[in-house]
Protein backbone atom coordinates (compact mmCIF):
# COMPACT_ATOMS: atom_id res chain seq x y z
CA UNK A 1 47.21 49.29 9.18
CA UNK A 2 46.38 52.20 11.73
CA UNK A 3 44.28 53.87 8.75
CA UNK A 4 42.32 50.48 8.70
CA UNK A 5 41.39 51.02 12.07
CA UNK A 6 40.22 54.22 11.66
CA UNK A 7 42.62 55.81 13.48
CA UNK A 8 44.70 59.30 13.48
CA UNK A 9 48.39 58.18 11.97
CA UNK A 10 49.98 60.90 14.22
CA UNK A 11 48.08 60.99 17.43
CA UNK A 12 49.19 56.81 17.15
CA UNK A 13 52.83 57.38 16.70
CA UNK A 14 52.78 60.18 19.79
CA UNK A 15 51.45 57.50 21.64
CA UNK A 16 53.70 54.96 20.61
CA UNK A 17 56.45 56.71 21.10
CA UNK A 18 55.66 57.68 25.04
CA UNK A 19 55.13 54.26 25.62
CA UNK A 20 58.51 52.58 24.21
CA UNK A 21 59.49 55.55 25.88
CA UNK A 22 58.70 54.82 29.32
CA UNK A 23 59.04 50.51 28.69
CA UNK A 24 63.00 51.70 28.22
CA UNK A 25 63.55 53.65 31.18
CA UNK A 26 61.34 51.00 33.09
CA UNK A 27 58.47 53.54 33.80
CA UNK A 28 56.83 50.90 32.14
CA UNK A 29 56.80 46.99 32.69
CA UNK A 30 56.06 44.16 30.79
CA UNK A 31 53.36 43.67 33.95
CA UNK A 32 52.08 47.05 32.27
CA UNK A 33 51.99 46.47 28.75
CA UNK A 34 49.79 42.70 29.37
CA UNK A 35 53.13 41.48 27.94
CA UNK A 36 54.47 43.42 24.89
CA UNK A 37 58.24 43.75 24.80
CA UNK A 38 57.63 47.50 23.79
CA UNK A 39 61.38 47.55 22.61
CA UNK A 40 62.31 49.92 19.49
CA UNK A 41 62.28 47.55 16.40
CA UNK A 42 59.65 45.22 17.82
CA UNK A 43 57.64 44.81 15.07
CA UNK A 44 55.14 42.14 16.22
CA UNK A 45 54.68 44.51 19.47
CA UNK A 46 54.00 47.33 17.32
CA UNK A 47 51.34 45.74 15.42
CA UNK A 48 50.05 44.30 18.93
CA UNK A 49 49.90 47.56 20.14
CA UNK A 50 48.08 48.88 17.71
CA UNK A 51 45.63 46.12 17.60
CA UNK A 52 44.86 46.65 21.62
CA UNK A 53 44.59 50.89 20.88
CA UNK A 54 42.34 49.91 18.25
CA UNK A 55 39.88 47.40 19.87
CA UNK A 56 40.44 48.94 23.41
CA UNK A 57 41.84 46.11 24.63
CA UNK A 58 43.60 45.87 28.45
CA UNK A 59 46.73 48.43 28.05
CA UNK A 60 45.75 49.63 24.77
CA UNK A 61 42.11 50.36 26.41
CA UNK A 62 42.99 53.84 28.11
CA UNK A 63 46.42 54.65 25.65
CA UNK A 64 43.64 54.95 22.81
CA UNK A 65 42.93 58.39 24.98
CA UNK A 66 46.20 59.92 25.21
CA UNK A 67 49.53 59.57 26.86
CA UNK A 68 48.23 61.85 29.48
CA UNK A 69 45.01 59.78 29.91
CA UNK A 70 47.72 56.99 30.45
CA UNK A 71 49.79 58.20 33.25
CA UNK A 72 47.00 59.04 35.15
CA UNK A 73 45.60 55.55 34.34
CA UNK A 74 49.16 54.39 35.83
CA UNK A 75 49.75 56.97 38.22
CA UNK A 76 53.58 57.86 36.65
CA UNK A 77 54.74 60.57 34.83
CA UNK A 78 57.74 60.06 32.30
């Protein structure tokens, strides 16, 4: 699916990562995430998520730039 998109498989899953990341130390909300459960296993968050990286789409909008594009974008740090 991420290939479909046209989009770097690894760069994705770094991103991912930081974000389920911060949603499970509450860094992150649901408020946050325009209201993806972004809980490990989650599948139909995962392929949400991707869809709003790939289309730009609210959160998904600046996370398509980088985890470190995103906490500025949110003003936290994990």
């Amino acid at each position: 699916m991420i290939s479909r998109f046209g989009l770097d498989d690894d760069a994705i899953a770094v991103v991912m990562s930081w974000a389920f990341e911060c949603f499970e130390k509450g860094i992150l909300t649901k408020n946050d995430t325009d209201g993806l459960n972004l809980t490990w296993g989650n599948k139909s968050a995962v392929i949400a998520f991707i869809r709003k990286i790939a289309y730009k789409e609210g959160f998904g909008n600046p996370l398509g730039m980088g985890c470190k594009k995103e906490s500025s974008v949110i003003g936290k740090k994990l």
